[in-house]
Each structure stands twice: as C-alpha cells, then as structure tokens.
C-alpha atoms as a PDB file:
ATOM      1  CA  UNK A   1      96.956 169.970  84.943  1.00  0.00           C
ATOM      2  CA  UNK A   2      94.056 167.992  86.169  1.00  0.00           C
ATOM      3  CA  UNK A   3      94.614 165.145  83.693  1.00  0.00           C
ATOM      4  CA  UNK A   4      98.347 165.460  84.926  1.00  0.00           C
ATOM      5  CA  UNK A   5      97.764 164.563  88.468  1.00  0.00           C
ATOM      6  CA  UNK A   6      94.964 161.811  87.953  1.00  0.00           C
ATOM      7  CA  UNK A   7      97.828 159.992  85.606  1.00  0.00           C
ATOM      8  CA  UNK A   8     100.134 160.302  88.216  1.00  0.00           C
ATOM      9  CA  UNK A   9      97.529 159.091  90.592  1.00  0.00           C
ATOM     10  CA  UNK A  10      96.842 156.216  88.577  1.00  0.00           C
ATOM     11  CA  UNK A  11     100.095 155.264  88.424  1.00  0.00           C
ATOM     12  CA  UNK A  12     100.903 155.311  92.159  1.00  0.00           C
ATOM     13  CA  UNK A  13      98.020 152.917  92.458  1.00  0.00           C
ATOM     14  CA  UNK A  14      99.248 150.771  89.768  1.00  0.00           C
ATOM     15  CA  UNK A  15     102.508 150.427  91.691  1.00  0.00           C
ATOM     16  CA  UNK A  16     101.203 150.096  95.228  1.00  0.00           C
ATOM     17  CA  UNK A  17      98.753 146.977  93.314  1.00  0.00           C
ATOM     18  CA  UNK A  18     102.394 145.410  91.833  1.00  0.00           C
ATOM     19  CA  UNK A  19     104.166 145.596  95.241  1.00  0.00           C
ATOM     20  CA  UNK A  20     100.819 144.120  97.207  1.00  0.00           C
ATOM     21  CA  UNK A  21     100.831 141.582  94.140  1.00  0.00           C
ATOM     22  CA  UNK A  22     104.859 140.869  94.931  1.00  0.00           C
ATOM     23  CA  UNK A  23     103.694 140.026  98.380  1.00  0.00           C
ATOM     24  CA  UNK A  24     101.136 138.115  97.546  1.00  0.00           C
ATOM     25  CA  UNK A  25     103.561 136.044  95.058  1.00  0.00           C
ATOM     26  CA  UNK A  26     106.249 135.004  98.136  1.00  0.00           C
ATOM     27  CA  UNK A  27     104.236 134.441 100.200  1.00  0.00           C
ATOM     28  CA  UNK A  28     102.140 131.643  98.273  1.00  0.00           C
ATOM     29  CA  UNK A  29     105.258 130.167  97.799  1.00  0.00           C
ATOM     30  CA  UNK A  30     106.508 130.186 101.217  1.00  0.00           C
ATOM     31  CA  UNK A  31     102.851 128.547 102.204  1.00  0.00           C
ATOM     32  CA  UNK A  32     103.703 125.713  98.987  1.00  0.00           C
ATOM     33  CA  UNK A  33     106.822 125.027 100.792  1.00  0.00           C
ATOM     34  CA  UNK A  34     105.616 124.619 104.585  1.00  0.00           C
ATOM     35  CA  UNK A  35     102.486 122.712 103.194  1.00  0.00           C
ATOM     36  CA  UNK A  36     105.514 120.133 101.317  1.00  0.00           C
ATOM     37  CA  UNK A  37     107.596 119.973 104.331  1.00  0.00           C
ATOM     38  CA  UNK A  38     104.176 119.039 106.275  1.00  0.00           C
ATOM     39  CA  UNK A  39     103.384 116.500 104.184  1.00  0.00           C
ATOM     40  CA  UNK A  40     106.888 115.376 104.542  1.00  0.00           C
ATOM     41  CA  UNK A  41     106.786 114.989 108.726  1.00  0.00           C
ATOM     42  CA  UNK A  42     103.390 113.913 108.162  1.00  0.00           C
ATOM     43  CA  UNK A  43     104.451 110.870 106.236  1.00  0.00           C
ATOM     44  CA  UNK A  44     107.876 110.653 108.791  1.00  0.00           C
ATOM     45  CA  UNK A  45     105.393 110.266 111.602  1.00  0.00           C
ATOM     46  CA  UNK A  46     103.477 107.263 110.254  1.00  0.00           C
ATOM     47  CA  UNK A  47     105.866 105.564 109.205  1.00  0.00           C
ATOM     48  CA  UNK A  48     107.732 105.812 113.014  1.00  0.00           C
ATOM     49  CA  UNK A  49     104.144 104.963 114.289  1.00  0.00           C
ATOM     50  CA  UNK A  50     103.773 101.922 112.466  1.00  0.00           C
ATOM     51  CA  UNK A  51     107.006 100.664 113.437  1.00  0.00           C
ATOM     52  CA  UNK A  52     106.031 100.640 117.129  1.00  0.00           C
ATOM     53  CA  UNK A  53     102.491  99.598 116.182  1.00  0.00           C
ATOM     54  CA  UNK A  54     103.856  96.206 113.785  1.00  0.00           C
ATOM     55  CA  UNK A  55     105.954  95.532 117.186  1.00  0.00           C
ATOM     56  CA  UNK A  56     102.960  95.714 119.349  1.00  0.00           C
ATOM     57  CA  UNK A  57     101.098  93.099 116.634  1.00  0.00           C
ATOM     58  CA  UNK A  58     103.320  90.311 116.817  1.00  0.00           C
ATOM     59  CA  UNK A  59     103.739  90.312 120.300  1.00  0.00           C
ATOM     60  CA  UNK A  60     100.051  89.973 121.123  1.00  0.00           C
ATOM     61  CA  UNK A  61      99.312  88.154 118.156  1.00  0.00           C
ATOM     62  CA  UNK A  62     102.278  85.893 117.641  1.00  0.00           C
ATOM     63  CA  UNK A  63     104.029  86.022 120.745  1.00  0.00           C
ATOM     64  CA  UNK A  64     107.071  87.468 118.953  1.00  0.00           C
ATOM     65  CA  UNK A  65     110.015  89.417 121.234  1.00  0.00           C
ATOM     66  CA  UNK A  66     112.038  91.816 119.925  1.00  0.00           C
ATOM     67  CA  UNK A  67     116.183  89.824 119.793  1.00  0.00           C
ATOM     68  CA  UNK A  68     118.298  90.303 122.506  1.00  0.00           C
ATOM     69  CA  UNK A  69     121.359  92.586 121.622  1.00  0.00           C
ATOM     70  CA  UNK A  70     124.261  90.449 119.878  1.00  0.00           C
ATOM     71  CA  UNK A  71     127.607  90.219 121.333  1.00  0.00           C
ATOM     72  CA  UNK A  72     130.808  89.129 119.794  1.00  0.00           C
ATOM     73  CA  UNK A  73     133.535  87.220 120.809  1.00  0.00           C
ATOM     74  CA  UNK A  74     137.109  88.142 119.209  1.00  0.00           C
ATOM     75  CA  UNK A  75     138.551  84.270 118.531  1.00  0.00           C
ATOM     76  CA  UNK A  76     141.878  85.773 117.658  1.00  0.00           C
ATOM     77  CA  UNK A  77     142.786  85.891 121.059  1.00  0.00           C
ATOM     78  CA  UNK A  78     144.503  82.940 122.685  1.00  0.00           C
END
C-alpha cells in the first residue's frame, strides 16, 4: 500500500518535472526568436543611421548637396 502511493507520488512529480520542462522548451525558443528579430532591427537601425551620417560627411567634407528633385517635361505635346 505504502509502496503503492510513493509510485504514484513519484510519478506525479515526474509529470509536473515534464510539463515545467515543456515550458521551459517554448519559451527558449520564443527568447531565440526575439533575440533574431533584435539582431535584425539592430542591423536595420545602422544601416538607416549611416545613411544620414555618409550625408552629413560629404557635405562638411566635400561640400556635396543632396540633387534637387527631377522634373519632366512631356515633348509629345505640341
């Protein structure tokens, strides 16, 4: 009887260890993919901030400007 309930014991404890260990299991992988998508906007970010930055170099360096917006004119029309 005694041996009965300790095995039944054990086994509760074996299954409340697999769920926890379930858990555990998504939600590594749910950290995996936030860290990825970090590293993703990371690399977004510095690559938007070096655009401005490569602007702001020639302009003080070389005296570049940025080109005025380009118009067209439709030469079909008489």
């Amino acid at each position: 009887m005694i041996g009965g309930v300790l095995l039944a014991g054990i086994v509760f404890v074996n299954l409340a260890v697999l769920r926890l260990n379930l858990r555990l299991d998504g939600v590594t992988q749910a950290s995996s993919k936030l860290k990825a998508q970090n590293a993703a906007l990371q690399s977004q970010l510095s690559s938007a901030l070096a655009s401005g930055k490569i602007q702001a170099l020639a302009h003080s360096r070389d005296g570049l400007v940025e080109a005025p917006s380009v118009t067209y004119i439709d030469l079909a029309k008489p």
